[in-house]
PDB file of N, CA and C in Angstrom:
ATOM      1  N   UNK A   1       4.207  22.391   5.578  1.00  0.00           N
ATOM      2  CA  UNK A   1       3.297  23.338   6.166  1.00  0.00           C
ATOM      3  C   UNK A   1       3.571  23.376   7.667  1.00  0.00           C
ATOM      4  N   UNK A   2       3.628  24.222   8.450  1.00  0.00           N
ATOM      5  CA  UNK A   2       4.230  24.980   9.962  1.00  0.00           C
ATOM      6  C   UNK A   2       2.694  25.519   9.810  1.00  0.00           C
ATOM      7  N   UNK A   3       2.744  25.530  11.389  1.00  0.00           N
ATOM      8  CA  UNK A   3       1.697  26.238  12.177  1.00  0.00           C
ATOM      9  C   UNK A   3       1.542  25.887  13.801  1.00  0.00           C
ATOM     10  N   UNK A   4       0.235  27.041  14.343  1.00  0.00           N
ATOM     11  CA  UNK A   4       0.804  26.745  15.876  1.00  0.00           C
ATOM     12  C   UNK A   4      -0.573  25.701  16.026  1.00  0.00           C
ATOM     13  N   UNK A   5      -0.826  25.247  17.357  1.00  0.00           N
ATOM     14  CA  UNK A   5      -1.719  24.619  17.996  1.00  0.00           C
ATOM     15  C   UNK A   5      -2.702  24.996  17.732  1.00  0.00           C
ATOM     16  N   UNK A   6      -3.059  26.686  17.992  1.00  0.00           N
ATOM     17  CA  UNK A   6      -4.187  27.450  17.728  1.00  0.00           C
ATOM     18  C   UNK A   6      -5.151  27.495  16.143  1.00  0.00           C
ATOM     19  N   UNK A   7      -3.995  27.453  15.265  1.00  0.00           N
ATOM     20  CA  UNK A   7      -4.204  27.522  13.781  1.00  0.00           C
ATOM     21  C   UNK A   7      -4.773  26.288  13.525  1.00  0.00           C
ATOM     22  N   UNK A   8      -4.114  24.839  14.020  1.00  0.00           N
ATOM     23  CA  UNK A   8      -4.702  23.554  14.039  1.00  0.00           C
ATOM     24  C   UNK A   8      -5.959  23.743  14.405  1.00  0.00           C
ATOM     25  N   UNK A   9      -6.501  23.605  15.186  1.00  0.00           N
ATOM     26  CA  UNK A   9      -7.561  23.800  15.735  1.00  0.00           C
ATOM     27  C   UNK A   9      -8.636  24.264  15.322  1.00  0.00           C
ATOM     28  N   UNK A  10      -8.461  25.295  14.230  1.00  0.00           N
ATOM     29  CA  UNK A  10      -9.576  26.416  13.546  1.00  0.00           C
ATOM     30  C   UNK A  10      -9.344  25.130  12.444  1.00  0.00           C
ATOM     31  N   UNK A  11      -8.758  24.743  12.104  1.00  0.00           N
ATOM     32  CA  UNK A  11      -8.500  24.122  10.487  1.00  0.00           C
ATOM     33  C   UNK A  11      -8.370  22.438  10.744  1.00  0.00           C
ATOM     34  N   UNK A  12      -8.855  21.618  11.884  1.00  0.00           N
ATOM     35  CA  UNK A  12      -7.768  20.390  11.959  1.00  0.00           C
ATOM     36  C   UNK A  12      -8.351  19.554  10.414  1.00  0.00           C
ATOM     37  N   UNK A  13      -9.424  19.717  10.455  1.00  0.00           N
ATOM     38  CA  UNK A  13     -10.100  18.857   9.070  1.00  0.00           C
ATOM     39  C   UNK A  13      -9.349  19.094   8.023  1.00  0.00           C
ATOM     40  N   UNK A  14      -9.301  20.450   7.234  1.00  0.00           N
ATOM     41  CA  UNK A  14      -8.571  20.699   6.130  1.00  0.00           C
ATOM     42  C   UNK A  14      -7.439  20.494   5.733  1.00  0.00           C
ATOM     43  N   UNK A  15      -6.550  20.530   7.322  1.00  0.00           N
ATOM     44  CA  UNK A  15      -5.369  20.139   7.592  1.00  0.00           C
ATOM     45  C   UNK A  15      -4.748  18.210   6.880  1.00  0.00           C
ATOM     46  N   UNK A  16      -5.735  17.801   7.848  1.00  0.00           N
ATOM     47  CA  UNK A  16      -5.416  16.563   7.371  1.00  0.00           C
ATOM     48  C   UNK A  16      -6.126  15.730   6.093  1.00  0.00           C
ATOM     49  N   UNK A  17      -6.839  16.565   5.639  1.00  0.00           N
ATOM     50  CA  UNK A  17      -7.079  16.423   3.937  1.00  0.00           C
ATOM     51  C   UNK A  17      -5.940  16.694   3.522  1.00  0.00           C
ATOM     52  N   UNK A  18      -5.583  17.819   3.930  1.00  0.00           N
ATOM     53  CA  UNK A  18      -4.301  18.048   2.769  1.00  0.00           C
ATOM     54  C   UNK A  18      -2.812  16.882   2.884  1.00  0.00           C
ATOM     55  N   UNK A  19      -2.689  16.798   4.333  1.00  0.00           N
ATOM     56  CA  UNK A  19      -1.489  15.593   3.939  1.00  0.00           C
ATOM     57  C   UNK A  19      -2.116  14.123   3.530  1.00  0.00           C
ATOM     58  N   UNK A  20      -3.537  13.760   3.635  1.00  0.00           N
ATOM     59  CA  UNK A  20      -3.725  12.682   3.499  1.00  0.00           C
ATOM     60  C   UNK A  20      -3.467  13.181   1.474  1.00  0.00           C
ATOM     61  N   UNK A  21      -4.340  14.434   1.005  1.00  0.00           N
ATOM     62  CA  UNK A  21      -4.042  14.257  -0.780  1.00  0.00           C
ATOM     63  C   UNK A  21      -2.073  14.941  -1.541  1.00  0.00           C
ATOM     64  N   UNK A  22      -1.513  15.415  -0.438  1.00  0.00           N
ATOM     65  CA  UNK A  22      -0.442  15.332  -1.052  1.00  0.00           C
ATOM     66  C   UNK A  22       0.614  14.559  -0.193  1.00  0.00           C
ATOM     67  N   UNK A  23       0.441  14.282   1.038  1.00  0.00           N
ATOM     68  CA  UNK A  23       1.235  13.181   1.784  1.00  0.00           C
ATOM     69  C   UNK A  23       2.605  14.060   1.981  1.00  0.00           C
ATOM     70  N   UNK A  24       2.582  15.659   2.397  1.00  0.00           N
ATOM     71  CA  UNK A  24       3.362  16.537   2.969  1.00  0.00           C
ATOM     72  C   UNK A  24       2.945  16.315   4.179  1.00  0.00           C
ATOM     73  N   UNK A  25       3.539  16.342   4.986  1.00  0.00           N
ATOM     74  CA  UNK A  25       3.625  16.315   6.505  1.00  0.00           C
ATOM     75  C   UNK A  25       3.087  18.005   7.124  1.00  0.00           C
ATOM     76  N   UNK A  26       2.693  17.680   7.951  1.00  0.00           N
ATOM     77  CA  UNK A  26       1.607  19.213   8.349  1.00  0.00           C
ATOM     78  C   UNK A  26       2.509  19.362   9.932  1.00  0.00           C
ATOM     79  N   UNK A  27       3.349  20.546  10.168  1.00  0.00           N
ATOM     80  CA  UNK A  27       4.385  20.480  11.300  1.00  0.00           C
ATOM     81  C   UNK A  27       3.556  21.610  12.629  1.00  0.00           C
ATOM     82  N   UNK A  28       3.658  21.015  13.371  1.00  0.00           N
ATOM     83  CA  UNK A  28       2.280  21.708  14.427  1.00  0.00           C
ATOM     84  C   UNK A  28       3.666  22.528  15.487  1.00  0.00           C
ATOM     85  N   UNK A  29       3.589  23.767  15.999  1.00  0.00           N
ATOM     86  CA  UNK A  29       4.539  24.187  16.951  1.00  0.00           C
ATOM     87  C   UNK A  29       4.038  24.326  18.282  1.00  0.00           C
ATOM     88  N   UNK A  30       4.481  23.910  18.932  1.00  0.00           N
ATOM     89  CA  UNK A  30       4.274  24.145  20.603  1.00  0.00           C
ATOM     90  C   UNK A  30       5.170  24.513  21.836  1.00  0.00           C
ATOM     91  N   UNK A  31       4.901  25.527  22.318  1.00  0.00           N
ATOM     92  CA  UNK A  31       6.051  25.423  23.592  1.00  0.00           C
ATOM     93  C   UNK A  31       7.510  25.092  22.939  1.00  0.00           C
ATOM     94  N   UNK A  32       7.929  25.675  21.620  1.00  0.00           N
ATOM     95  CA  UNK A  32       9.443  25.089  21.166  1.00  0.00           C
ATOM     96  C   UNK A  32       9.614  23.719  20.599  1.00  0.00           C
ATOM     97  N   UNK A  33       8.489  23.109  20.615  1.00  0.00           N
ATOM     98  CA  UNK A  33       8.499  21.746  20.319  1.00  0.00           C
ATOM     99  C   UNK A  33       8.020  21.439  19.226  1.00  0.00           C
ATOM    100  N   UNK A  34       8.404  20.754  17.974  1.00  0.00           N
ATOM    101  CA  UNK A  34       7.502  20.862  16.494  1.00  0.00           C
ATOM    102  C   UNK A  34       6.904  19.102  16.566  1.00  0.00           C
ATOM    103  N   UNK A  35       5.418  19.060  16.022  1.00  0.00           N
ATOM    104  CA  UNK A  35       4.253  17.716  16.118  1.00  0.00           C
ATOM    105  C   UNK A  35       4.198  18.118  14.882  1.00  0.00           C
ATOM    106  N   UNK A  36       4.582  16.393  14.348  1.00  0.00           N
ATOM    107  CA  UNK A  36       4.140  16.038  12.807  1.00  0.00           C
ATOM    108  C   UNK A  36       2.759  15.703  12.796  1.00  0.00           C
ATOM    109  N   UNK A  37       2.177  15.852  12.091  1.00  0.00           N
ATOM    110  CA  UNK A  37       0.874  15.327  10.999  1.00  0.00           C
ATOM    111  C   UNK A  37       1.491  14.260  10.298  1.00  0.00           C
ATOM    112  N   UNK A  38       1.469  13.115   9.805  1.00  0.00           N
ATOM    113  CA  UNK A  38       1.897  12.488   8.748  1.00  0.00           C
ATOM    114  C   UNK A  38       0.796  11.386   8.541  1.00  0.00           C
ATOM    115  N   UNK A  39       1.193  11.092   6.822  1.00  0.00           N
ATOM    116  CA  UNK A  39       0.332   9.743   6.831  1.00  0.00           C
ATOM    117  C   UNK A  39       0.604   8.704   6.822  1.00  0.00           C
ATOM    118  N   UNK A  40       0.326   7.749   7.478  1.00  0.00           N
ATOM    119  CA  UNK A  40       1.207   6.802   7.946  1.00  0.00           C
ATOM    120  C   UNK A  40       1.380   5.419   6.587  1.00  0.00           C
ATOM    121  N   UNK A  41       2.315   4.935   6.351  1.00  0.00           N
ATOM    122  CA  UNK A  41       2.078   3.966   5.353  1.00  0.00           C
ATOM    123  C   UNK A  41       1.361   2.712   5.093  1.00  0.00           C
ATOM    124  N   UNK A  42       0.829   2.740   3.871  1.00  0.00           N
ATOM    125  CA  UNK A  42      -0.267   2.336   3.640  1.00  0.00           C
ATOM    126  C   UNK A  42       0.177   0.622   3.394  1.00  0.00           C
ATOM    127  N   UNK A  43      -0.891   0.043   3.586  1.00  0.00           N
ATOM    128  CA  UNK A  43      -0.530  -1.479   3.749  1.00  0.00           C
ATOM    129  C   UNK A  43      -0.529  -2.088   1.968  1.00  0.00           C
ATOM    130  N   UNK A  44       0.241  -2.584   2.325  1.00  0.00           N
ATOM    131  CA  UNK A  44       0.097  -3.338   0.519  1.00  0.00           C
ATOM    132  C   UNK A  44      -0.644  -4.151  -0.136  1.00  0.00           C
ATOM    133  N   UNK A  45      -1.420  -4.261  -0.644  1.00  0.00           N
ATOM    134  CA  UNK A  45      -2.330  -4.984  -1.006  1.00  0.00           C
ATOM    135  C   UNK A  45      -1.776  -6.306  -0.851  1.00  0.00           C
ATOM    136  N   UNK A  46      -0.844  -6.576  -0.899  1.00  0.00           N
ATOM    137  CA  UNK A  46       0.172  -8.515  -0.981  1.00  0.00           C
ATOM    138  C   UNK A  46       0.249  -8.614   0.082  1.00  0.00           C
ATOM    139  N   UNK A  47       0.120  -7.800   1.174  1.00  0.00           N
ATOM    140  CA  UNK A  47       0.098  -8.236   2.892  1.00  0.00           C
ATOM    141  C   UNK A  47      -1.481  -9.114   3.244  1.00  0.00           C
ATOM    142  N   UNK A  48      -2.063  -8.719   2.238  1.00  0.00           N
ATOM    143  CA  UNK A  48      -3.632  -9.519   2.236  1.00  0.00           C
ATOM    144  C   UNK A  48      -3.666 -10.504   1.931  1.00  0.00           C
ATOM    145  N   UNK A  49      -2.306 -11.208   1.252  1.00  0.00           N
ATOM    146  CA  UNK A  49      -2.448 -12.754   0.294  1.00  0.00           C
ATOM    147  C   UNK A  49      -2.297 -13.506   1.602  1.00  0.00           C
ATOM    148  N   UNK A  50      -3.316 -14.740   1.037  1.00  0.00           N
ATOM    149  CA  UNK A  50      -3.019 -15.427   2.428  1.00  0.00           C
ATOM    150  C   UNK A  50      -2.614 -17.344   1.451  1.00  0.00           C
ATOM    151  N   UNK A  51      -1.529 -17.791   2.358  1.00  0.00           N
ATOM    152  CA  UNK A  51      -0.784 -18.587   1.522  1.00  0.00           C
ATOM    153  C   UNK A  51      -1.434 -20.159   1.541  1.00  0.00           C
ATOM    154  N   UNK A  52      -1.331 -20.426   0.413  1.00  0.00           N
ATOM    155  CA  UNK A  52      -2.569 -21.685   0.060  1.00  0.00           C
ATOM    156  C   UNK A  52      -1.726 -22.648  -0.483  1.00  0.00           C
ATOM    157  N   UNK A  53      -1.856 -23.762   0.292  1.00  0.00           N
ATOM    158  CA  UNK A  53      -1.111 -25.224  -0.803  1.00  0.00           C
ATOM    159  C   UNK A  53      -2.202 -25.489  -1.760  1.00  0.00           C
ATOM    160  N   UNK A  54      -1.860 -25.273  -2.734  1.00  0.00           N
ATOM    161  CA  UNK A  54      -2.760 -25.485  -3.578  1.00  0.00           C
ATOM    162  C   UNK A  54      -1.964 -26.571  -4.752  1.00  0.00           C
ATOM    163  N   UNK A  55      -0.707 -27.180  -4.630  1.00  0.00           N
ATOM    164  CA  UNK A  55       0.007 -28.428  -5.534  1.00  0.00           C
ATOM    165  C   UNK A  55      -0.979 -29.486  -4.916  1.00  0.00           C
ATOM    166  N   UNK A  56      -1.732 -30.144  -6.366  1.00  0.00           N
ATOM    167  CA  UNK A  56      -1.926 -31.658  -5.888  1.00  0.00           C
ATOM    168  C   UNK A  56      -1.275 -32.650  -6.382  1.00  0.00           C
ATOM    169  N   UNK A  57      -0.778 -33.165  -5.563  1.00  0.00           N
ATOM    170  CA  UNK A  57       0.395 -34.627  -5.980  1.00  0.00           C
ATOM    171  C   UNK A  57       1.593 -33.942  -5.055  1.00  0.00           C
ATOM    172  N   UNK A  58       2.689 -34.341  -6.102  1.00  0.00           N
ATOM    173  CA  UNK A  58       4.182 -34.588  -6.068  1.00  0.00           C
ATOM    174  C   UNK A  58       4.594 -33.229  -6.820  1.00  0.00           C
ATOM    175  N   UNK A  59       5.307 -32.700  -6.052  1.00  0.00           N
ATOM    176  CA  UNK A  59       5.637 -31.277  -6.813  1.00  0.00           C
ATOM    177  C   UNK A  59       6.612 -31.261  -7.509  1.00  0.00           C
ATOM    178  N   UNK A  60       7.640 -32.452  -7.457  1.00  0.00           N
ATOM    179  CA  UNK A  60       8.918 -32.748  -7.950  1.00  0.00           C
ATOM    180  C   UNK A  60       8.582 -32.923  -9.070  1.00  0.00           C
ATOM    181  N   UNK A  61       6.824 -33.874  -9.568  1.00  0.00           N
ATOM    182  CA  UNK A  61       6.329 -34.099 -11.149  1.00  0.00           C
ATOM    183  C   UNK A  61       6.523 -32.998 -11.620  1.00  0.00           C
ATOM    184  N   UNK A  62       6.418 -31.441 -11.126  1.00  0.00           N
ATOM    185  CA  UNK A  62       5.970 -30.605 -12.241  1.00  0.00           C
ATOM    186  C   UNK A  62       7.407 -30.114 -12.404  1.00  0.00           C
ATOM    187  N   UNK A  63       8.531 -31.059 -11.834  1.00  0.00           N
ATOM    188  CA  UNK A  63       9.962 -30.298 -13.030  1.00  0.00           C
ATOM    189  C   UNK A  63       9.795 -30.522 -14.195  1.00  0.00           C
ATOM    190  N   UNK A  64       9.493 -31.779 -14.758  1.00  0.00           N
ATOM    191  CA  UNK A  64      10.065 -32.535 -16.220  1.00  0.00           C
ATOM    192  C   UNK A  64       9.015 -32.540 -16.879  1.00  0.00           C
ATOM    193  N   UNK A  65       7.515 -31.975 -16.226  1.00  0.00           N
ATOM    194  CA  UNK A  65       6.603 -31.632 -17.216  1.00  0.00           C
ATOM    195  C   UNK A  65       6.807 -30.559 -18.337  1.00  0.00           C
ATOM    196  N   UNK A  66       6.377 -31.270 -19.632  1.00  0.00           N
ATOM    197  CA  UNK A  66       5.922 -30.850 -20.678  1.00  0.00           C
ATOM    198  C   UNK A  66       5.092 -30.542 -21.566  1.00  0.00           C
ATOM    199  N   UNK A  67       4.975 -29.149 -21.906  1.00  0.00           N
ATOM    200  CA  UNK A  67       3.936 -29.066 -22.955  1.00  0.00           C
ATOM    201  C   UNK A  67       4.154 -29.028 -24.450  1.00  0.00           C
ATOM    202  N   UNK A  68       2.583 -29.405 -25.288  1.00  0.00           N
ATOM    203  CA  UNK A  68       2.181 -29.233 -26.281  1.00  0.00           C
ATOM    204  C   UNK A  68       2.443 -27.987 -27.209  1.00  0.00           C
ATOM    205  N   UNK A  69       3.231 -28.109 -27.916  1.00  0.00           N
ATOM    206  CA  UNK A  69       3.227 -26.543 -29.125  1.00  0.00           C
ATOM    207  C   UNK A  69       1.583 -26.329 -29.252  1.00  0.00           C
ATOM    208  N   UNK A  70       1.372 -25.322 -29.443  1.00  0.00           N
ATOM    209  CA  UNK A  70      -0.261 -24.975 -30.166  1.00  0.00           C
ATOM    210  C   UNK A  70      -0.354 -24.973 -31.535  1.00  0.00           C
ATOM    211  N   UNK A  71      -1.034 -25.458 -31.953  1.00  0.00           N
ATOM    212  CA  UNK A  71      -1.628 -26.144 -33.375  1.00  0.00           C
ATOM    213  C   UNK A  71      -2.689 -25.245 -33.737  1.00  0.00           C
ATOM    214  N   UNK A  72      -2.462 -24.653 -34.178  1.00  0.00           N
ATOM    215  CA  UNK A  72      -4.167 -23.328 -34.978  1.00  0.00           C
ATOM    216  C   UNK A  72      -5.043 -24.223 -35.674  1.00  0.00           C
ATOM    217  N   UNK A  73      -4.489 -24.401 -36.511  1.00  0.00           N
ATOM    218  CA  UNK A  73      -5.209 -25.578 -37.183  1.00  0.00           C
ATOM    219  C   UNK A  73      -6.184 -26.180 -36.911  1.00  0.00           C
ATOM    220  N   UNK A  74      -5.842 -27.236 -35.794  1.00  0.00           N
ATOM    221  CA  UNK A  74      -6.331 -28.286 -35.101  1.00  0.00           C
ATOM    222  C   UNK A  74      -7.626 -27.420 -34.234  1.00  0.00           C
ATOM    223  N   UNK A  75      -7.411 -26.235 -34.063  1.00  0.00           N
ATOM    224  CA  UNK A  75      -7.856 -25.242 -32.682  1.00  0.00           C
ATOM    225  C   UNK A  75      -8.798 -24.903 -32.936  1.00  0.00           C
ATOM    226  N   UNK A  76      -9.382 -24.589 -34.036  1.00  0.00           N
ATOM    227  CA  UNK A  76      -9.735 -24.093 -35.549  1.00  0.00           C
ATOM    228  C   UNK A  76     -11.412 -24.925 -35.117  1.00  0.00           C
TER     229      UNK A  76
END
């Protein structure tokens, strides 16, 4: 979407609804010069993990650990 300064202006709200729901860039003209609209990228939800020691003991134990088959039976 192209348009001038003036057109922005009557519309800036609708404008940036629309690239925020289709994430097209909205191209503004001025004096020869073209201004993006864009939406800028969004943070990832995994940029929020925040990193926890959470091994208690010896972490080397949990190579050669082993488990139990499951037994229905027994479960039963």
């Amino acid at each position: 979407m192209s348009m001038s300064l003036t057109s922005l202006r009557q519309q800036l709200f609708n404008v940036v609804d629309q690239v925020i729901a289709t994430g097209i860039p909205a191209e503004i003209s001025r004096n020869g010069h073209i201004v993006k609209i864009v939406l800028a990228d969004e943070k990832s939800k995994l940029d929020n993990l925040v990193e926890h020691d959470c091994i208690v003991g010896d972490p080397e134990a949990l190579i050669d650990l082993s488990l139990h088959e499951w037994d229905e039976e027994k479960a039963l």
